[in-house]
PDB file of N, CA and C in Angstrom:
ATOM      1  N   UNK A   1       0.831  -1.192   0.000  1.00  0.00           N
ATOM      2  CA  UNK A   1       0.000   0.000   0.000  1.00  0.00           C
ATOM      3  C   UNK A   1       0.867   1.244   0.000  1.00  0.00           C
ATOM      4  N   UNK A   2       2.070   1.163   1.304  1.00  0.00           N
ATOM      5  CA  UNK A   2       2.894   2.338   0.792  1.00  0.00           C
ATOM      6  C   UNK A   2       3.441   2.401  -0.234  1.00  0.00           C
ATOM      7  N   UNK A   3       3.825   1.360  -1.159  1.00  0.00           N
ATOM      8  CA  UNK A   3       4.410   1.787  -2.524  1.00  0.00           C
ATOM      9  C   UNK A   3       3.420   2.541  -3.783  1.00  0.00           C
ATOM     10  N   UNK A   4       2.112   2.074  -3.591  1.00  0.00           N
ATOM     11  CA  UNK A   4       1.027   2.190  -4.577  1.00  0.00           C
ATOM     12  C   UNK A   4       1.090   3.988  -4.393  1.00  0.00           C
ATOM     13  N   UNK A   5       0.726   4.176  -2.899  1.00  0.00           N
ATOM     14  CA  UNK A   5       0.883   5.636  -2.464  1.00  0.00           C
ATOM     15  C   UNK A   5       1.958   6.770  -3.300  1.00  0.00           C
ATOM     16  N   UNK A   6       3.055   6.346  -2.444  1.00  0.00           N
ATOM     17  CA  UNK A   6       4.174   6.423  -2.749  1.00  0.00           C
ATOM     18  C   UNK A   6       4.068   6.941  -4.843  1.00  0.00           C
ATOM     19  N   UNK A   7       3.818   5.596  -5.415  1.00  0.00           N
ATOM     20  CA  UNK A   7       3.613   6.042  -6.739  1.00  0.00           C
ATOM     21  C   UNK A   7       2.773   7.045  -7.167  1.00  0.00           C
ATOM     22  N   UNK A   8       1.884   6.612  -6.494  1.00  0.00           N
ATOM     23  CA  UNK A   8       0.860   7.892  -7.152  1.00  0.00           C
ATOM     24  C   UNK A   8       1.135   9.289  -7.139  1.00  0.00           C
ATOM     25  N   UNK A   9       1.650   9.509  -5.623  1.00  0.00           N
ATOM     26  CA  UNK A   9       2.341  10.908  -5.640  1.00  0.00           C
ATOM     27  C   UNK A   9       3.251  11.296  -6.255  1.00  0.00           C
ATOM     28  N   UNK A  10       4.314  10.480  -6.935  1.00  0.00           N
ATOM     29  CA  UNK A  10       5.497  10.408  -7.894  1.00  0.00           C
ATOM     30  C   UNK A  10       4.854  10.636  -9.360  1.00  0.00           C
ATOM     31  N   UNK A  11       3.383  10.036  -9.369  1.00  0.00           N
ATOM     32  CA  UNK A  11       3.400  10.623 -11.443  1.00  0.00           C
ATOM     33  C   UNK A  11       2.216  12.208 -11.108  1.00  0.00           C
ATOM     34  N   UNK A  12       1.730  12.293  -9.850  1.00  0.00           N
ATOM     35  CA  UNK A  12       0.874  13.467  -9.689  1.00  0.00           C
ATOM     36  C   UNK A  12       2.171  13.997  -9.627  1.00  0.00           C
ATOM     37  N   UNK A  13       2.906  14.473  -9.341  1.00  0.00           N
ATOM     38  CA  UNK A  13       4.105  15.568  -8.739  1.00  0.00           C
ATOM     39  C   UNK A  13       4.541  15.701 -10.426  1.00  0.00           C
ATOM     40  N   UNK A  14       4.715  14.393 -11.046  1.00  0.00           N
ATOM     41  CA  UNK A  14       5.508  14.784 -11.998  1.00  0.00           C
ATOM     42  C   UNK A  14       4.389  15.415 -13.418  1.00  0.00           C
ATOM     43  N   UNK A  15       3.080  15.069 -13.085  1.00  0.00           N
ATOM     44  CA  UNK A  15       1.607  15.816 -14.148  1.00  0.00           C
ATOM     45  C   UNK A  15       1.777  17.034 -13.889  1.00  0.00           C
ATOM     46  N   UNK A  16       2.048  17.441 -12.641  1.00  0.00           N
ATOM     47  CA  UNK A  16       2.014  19.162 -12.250  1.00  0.00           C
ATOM     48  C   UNK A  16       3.271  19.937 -13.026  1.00  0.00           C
ATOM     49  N   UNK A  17       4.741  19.216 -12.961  1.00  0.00           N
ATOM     50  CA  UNK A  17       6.129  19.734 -13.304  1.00  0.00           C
ATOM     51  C   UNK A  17       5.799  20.030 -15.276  1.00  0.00           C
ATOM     52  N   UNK A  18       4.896  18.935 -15.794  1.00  0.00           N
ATOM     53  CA  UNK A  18       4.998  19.062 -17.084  1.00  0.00           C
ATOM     54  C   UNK A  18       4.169  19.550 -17.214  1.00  0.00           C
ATOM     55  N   UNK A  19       2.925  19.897 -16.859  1.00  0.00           N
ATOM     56  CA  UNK A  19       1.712  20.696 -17.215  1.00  0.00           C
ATOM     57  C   UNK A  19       1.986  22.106 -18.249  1.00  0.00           C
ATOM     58  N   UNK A  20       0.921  21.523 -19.825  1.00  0.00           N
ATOM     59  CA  UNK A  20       1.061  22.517 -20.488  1.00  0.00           C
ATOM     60  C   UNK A  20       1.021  24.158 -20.087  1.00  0.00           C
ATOM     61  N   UNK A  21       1.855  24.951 -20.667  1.00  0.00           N
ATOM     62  CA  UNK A  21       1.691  26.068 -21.073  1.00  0.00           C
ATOM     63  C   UNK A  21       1.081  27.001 -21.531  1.00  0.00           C
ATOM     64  N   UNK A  22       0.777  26.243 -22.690  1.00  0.00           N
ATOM     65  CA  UNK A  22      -0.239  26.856 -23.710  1.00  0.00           C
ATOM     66  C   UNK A  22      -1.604  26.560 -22.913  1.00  0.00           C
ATOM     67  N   UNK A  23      -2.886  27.540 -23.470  1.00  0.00           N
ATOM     68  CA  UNK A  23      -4.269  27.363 -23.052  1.00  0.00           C
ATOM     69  C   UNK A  23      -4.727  25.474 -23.909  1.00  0.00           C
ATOM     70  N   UNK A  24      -5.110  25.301 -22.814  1.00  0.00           N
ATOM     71  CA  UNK A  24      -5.557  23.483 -23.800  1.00  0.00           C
ATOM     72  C   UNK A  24      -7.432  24.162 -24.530  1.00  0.00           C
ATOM     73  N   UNK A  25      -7.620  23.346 -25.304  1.00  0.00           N
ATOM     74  CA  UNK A  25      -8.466  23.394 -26.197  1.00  0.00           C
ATOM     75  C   UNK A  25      -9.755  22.319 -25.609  1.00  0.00           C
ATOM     76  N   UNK A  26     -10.577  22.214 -26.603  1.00  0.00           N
ATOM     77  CA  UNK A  26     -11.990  21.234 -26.225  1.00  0.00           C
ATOM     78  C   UNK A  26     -11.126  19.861 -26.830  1.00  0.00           C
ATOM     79  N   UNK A  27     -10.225  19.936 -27.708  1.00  0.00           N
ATOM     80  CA  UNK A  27      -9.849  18.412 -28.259  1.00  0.00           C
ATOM     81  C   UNK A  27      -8.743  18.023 -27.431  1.00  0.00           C
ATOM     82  N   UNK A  28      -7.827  18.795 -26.492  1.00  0.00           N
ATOM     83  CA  UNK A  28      -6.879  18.321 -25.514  1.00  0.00           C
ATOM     84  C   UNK A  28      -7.798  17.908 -24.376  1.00  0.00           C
ATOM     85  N   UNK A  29      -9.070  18.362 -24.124  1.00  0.00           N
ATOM     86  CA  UNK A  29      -9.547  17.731 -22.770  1.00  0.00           C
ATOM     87  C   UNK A  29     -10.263  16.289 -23.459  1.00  0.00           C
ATOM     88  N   UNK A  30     -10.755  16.127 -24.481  1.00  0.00           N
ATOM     89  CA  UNK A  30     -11.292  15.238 -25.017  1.00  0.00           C
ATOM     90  C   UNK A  30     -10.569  13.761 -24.930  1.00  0.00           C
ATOM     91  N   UNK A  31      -9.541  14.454 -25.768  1.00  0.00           N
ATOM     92  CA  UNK A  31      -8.159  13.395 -25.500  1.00  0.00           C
ATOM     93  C   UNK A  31      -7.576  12.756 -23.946  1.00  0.00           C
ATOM     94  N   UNK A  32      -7.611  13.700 -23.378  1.00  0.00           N
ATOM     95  CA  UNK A  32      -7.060  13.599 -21.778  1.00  0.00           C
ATOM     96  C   UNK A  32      -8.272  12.308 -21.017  1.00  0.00           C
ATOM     97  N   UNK A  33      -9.343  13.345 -20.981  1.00  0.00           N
ATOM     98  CA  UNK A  33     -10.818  12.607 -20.533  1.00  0.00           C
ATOM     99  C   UNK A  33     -10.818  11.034 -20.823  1.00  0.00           C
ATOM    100  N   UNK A  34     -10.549  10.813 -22.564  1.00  0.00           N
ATOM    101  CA  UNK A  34     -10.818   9.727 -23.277  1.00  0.00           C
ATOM    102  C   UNK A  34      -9.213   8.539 -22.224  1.00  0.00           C
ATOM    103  N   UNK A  35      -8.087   9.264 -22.620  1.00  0.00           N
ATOM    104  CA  UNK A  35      -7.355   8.602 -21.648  1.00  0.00           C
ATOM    105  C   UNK A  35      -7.783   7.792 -20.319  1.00  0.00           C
ATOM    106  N   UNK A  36      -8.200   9.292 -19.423  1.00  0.00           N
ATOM    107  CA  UNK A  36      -8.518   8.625 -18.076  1.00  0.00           C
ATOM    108  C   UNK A  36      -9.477   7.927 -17.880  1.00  0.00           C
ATOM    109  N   UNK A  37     -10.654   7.777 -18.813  1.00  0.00           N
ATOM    110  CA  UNK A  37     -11.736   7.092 -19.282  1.00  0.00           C
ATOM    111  C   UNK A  37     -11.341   5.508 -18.951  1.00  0.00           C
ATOM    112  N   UNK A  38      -9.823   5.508 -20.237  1.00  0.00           N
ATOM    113  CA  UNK A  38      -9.678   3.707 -20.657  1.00  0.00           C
ATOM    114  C   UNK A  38      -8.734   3.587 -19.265  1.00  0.00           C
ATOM    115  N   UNK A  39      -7.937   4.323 -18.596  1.00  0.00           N
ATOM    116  CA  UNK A  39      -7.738   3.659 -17.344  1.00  0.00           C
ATOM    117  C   UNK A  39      -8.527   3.369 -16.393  1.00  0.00           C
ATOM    118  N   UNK A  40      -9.386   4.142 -16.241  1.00  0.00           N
ATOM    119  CA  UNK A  40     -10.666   3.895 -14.779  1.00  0.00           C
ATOM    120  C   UNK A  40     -11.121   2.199 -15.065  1.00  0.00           C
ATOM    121  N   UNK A  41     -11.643   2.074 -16.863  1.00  0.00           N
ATOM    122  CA  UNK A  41     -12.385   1.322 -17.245  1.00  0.00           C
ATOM    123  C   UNK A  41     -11.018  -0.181 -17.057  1.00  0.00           C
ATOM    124  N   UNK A  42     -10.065   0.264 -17.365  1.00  0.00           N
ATOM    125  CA  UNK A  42      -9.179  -0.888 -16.988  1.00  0.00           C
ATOM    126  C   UNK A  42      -8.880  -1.554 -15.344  1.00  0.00           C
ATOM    127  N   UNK A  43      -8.931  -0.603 -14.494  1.00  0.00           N
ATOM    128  CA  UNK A  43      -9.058  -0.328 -13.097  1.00  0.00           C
ATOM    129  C   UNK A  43     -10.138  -1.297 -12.669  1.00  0.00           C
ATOM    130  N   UNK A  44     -11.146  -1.192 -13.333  1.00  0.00           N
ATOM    131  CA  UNK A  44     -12.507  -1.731 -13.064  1.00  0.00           C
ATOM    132  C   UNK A  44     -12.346  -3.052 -13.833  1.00  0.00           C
ATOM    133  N   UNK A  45     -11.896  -3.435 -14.529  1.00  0.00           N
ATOM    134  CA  UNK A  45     -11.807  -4.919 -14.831  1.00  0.00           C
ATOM    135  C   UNK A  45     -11.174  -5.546 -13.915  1.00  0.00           C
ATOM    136  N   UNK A  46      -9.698  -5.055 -13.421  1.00  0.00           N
ATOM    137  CA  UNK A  46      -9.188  -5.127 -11.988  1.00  0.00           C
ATOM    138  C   UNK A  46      -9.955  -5.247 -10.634  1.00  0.00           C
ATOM    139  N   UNK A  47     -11.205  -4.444 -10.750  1.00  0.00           N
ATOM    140  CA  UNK A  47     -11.962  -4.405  -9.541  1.00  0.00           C
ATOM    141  C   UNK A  47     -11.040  -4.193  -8.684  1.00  0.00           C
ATOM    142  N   UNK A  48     -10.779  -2.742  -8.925  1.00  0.00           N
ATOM    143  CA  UNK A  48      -9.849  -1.493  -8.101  1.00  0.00           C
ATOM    144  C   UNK A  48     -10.101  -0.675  -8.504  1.00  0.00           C
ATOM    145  N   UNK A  49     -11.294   0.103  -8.937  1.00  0.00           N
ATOM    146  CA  UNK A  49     -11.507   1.166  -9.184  1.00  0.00           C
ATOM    147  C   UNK A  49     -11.130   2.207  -7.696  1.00  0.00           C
ATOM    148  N   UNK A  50     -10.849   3.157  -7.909  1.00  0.00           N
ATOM    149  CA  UNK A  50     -10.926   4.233  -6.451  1.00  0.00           C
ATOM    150  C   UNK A  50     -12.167   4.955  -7.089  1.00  0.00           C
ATOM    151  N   UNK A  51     -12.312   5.713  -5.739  1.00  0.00           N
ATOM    152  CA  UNK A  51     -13.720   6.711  -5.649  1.00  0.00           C
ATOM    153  C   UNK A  51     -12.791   7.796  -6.123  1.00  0.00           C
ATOM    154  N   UNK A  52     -11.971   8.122  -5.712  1.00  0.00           N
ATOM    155  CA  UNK A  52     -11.153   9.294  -6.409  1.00  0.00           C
ATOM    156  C   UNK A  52     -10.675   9.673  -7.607  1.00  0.00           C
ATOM    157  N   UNK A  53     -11.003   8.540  -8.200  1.00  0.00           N
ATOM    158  CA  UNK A  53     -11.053   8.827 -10.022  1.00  0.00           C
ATOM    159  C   UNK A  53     -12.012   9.459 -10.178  1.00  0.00           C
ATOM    160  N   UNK A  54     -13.071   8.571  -9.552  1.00  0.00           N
ATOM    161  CA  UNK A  54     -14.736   8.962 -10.115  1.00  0.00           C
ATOM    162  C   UNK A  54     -14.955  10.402 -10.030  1.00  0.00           C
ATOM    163  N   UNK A  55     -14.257  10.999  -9.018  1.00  0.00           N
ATOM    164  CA  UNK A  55     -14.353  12.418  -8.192  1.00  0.00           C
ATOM    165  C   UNK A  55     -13.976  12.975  -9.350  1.00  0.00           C
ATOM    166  N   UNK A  56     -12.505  12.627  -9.634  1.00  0.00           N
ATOM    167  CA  UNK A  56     -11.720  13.506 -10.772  1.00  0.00           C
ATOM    168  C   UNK A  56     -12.334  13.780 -11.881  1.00  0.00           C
ATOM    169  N   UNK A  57     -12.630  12.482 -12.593  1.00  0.00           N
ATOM    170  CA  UNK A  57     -13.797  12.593 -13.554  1.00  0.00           C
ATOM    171  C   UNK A  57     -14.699  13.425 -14.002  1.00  0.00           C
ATOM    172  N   UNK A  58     -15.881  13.499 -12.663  1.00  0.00           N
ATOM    173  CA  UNK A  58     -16.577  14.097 -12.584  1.00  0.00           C
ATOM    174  C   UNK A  58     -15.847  15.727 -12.445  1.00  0.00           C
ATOM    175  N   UNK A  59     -15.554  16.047 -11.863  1.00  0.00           N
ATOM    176  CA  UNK A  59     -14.404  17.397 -11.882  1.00  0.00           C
ATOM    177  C   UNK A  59     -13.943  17.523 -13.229  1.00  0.00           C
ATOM    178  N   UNK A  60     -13.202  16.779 -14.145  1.00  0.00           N
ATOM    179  CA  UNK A  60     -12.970  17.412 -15.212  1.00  0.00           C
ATOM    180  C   UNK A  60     -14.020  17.733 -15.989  1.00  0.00           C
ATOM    181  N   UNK A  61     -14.964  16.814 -16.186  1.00  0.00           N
ATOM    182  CA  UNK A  61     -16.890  17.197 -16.993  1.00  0.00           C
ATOM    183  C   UNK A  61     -17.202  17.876 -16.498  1.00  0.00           C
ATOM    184  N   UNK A  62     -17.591  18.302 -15.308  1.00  0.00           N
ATOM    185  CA  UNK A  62     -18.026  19.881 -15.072  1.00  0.00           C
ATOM    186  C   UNK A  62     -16.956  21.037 -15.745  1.00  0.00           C
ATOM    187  N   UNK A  63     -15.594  20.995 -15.485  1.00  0.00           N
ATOM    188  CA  UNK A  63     -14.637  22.287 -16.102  1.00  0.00           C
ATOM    189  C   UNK A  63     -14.619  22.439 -17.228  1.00  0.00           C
ATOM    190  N   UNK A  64     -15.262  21.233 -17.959  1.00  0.00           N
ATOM    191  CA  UNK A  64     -15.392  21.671 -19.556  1.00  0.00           C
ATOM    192  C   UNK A  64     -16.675  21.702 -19.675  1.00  0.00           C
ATOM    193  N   UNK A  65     -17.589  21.307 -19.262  1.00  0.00           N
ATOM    194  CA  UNK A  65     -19.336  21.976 -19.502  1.00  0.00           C
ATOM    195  C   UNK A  65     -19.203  23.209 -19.358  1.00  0.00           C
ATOM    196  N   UNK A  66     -18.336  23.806 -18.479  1.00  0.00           N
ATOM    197  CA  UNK A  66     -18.200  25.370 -17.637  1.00  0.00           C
ATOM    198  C   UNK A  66     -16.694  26.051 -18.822  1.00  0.00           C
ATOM    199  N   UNK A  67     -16.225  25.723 -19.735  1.00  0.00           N
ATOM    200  CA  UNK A  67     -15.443  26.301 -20.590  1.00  0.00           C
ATOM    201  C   UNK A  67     -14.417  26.397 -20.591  1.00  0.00           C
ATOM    202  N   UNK A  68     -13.641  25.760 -18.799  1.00  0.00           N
ATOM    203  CA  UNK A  68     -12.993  25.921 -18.589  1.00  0.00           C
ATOM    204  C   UNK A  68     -11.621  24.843 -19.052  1.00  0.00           C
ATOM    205  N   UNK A  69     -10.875  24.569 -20.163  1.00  0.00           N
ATOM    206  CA  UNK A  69     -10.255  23.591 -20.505  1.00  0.00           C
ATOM    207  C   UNK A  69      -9.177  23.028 -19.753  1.00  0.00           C
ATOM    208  N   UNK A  70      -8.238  24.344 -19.433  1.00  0.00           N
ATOM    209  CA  UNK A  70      -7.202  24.138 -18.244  1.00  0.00           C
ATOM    210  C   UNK A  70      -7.506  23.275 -17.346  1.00  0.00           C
ATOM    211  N   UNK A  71      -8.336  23.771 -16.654  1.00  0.00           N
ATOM    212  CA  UNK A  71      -8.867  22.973 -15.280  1.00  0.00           C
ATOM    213  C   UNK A  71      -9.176  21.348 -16.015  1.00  0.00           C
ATOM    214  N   UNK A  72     -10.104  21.408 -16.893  1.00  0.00           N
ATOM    215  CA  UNK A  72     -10.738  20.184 -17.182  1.00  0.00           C
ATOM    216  C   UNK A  72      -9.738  19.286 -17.559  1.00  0.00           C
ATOM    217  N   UNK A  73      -8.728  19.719 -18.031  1.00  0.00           N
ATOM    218  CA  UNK A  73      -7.401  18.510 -18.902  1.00  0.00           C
ATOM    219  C   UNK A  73      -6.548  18.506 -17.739  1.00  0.00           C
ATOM    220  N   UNK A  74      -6.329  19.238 -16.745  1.00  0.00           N
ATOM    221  CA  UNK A  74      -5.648  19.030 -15.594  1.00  0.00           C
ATOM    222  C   UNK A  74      -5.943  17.865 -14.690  1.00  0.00           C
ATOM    223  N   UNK A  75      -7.814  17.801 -14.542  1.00  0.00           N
ATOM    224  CA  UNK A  75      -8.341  17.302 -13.881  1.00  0.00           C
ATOM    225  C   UNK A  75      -8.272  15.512 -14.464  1.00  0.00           C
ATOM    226  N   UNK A  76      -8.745  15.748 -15.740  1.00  0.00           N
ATOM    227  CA  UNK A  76      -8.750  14.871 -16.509  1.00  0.00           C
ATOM    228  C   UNK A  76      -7.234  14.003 -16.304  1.00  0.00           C
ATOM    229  N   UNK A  77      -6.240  14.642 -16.516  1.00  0.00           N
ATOM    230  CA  UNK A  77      -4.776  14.013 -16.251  1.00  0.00           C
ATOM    231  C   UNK A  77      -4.317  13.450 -15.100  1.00  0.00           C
ATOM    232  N   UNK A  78      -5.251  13.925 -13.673  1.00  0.00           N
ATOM    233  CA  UNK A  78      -5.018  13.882 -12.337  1.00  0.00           C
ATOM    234  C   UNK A  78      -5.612  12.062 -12.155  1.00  0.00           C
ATOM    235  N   UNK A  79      -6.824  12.268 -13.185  1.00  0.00           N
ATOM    236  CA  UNK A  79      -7.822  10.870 -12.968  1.00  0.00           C
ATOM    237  C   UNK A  79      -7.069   9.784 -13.738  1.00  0.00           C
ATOM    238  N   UNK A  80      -6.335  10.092 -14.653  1.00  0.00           N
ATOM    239  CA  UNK A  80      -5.617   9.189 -15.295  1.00  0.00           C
ATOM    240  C   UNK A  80      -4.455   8.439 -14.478  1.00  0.00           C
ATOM    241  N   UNK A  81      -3.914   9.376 -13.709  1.00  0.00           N
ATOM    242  CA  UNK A  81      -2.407   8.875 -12.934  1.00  0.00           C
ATOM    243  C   UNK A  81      -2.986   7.957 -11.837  1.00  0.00           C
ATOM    244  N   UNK A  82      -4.606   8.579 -11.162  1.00  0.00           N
ATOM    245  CA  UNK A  82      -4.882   8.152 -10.356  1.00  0.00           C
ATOM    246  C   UNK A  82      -5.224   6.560 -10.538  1.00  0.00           C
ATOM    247  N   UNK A  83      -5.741   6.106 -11.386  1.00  0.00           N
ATOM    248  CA  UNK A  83      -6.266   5.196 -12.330  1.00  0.00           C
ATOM    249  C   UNK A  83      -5.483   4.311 -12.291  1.00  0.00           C
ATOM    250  N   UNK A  84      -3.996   4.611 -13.301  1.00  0.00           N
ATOM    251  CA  UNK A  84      -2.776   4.103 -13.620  1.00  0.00           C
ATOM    252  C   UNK A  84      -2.350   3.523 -12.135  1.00  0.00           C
ATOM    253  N   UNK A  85      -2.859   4.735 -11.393  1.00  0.00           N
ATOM    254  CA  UNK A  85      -1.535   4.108 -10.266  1.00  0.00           C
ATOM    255  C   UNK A  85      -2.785   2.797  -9.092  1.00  0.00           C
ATOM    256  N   UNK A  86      -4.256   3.006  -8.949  1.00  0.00           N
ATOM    257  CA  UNK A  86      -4.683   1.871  -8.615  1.00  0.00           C
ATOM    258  C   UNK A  86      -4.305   0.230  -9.761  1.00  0.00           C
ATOM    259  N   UNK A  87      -4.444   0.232 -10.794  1.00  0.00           N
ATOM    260  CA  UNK A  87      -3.823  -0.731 -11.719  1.00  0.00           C
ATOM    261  C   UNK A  87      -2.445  -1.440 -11.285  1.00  0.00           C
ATOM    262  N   UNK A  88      -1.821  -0.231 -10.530  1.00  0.00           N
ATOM    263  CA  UNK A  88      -0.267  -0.605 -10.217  1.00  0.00           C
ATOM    264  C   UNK A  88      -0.842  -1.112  -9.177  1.00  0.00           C
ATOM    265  N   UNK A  89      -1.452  -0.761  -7.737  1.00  0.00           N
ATOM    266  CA  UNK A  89      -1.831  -1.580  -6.831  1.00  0.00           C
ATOM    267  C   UNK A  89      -2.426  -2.736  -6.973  1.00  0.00           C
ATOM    268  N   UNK A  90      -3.206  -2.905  -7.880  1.00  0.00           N
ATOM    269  CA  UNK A  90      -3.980  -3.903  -8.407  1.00  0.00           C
ATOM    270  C   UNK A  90      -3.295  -5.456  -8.450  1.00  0.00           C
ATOM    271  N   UNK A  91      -2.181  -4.689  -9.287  1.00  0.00           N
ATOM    272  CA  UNK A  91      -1.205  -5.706 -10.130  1.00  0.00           C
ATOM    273  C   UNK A  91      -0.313  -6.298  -9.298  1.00  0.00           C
ATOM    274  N   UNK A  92       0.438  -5.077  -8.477  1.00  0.00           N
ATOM    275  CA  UNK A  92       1.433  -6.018  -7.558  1.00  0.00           C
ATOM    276  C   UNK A  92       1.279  -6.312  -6.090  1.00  0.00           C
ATOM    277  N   UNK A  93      -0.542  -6.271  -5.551  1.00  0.00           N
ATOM    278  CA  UNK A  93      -1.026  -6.848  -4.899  1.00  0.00           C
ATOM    279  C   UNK A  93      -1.469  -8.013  -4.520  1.00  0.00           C
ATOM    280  N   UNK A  94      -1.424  -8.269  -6.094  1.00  0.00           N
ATOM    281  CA  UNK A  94      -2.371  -9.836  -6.619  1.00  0.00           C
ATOM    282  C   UNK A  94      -0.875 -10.598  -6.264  1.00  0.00           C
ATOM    283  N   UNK A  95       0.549 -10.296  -6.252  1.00  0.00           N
ATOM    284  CA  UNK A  95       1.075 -11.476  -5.905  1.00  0.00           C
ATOM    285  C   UNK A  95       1.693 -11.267  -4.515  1.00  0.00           C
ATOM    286  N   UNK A  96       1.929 -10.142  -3.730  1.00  0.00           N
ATOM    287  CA  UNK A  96       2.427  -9.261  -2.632  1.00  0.00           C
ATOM    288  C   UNK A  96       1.460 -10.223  -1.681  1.00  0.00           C
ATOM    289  N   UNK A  97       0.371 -10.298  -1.941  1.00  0.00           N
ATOM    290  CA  UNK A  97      -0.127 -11.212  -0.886  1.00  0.00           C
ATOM    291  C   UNK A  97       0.220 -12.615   0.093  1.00  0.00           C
ATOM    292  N   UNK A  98       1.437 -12.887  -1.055  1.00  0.00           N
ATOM    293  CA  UNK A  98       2.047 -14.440  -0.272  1.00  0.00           C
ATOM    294  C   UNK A  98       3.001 -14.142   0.030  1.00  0.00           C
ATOM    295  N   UNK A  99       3.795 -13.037   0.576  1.00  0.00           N
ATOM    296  CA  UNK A  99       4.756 -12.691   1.006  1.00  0.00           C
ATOM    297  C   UNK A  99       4.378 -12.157   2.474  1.00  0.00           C
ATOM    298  N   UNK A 100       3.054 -11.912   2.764  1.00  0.00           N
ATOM    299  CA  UNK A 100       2.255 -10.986   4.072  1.00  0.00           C
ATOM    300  C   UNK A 100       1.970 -12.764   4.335  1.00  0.00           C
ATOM    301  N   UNK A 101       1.757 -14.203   4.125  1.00  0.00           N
ATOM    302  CA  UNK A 101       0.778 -15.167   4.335  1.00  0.00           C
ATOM    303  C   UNK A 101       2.052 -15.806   5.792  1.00  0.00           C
ATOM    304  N   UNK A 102       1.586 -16.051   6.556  1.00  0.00           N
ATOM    305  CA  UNK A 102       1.938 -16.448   7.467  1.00  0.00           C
ATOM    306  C   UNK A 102       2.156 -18.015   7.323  1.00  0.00           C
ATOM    307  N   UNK A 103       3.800 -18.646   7.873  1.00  0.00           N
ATOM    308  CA  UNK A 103       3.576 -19.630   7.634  1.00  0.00           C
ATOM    309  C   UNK A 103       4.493 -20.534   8.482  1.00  0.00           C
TER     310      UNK A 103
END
């Protein structure tokens, strides 16, 4: 669990360091959205979805109903790492478990 953590804060820290410059558009949040979309949806085949995607999610669809693209592709990028990085828990949980098995 501390590593999953651990990661997540390592690709959020590093979404913030690269965060565009330029104003993003309706087709950069589209793109972003569509991203964090196929991770949540991968997450969930995992059955590891977090509630904190869903949050993000929802946060980036409101900032672009509201015009706001920045926010929305930010948000959108935040749900993606978040996503990515339950997948990583997902993954090296499923064998981390026989190493915690008492024996």
């Amino acid at each position: 669990m501390r590593n999953a953590t651990l990661t997540s804060a390592l690709v959020l820290a590093l979404l913030a360091a690269t965060g565009a410059c330029a104003a993003s558009t309706e087709a950069d949040f589209k793109a972003a959205y569509a991203a964090a979309e196929i991770a949540n949806k991968e997450a969930g085949s995992l059955r590891n979805q977090w509630t904190t995607t869903a949050a993000m999610l929802t946060a980036s669809k409101k900032a672009a109903d509201a015009g706001d693209f920045d926010k929305a592709v930010a948000a959108a990028k935040e749900a993606e790492a978040l996503a990515k990085a339950s997948i990583f828990q997902a993954t090296s949980e499923k064998t981390r478990w026989r190493d915690m098995e008492i024996r």
